[in-house]
C-alpha atoms as a PDB file:
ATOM      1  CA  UNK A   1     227.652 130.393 322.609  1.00  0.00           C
ATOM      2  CA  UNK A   2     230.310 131.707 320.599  1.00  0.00           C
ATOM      3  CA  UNK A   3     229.225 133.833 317.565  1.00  0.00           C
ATOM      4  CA  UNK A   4     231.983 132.776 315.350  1.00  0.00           C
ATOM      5  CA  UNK A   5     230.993 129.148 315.815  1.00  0.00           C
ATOM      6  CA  UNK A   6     228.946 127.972 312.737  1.00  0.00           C
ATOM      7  CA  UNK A   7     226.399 125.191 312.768  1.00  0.00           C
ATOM      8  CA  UNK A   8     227.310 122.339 310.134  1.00  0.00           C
ATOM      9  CA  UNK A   9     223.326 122.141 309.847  1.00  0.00           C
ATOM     10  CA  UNK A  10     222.922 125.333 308.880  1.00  0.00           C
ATOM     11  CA  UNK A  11     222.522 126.148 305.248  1.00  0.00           C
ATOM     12  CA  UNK A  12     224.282 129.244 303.615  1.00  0.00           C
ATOM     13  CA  UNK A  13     221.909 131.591 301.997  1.00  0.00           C
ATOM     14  CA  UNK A  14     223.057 133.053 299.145  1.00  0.00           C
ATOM     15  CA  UNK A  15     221.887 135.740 297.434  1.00  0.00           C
ATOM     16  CA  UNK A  16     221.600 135.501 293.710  1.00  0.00           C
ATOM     17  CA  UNK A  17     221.581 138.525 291.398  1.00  0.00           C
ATOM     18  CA  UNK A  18     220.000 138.054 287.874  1.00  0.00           C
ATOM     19  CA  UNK A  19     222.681 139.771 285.393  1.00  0.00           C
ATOM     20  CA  UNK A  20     220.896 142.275 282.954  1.00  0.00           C
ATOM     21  CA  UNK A  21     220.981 141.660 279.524  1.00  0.00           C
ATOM     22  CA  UNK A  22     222.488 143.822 277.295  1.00  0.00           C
ATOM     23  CA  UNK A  23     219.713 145.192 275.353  1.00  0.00           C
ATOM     24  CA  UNK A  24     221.908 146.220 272.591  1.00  0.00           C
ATOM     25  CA  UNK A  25     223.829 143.055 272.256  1.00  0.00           C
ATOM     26  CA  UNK A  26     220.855 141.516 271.377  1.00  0.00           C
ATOM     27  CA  UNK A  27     219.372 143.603 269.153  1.00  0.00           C
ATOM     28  CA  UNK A  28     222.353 143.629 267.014  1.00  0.00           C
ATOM     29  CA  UNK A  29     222.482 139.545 267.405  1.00  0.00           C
ATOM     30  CA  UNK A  30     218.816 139.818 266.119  1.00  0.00           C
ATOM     31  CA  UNK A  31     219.290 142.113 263.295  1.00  0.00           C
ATOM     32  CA  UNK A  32     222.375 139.677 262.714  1.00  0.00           C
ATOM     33  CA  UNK A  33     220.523 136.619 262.313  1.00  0.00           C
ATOM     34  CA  UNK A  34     217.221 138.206 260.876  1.00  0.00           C
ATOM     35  CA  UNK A  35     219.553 138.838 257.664  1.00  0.00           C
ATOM     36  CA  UNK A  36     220.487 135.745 257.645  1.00  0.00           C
ATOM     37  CA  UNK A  37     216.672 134.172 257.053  1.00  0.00           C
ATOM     38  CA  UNK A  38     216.139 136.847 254.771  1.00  0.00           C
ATOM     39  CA  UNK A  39     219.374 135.794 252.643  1.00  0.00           C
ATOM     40  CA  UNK A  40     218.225 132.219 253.115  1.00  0.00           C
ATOM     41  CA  UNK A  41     214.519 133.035 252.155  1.00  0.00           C
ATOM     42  CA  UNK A  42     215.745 135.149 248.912  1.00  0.00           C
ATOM     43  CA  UNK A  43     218.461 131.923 247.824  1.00  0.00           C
ATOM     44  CA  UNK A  44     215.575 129.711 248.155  1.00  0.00           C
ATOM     45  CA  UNK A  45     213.289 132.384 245.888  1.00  0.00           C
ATOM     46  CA  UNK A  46     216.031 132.265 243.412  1.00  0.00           C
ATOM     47  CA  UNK A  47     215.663 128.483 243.473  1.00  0.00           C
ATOM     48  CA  UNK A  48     212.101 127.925 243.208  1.00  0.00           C
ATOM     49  CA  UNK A  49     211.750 131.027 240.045  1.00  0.00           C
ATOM     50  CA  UNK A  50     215.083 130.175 238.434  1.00  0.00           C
ATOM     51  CA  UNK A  51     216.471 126.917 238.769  1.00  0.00           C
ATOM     52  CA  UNK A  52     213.456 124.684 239.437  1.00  0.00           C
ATOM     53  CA  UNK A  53     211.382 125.388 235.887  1.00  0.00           C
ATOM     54  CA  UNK A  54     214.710 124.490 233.505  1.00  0.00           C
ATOM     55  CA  UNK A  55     214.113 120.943 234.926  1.00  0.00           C
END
């Protein structure tokens, strides 16, 4: 049998490599977003203690 010659039943096996994360690209999208919520969390402050009692 020819070694070139490929079996149309045979299934390729493929190897797949798991890309690393950039550790650093996510700790800056973390810090990103973490000052978001505390932006969020310190608009909704000045809701509640300022805005909320005059009505």
């Amino acid at each position: 049998m020819d070694p070139r010659y490929q079996d149309s039943s045979m299934k390729a096996e493929y190897l797949e490599m798991q890309k690393k994360a950039n550790s650093s690209l996510i700790a800056s999208a973390f810090l990103e977003y973490a000052a978001y919520f505390i932006i969020f969390l310190g608009f909704l402050y000045f809701l509640v203690i300022y805005l909320f009692p005059k009505f």
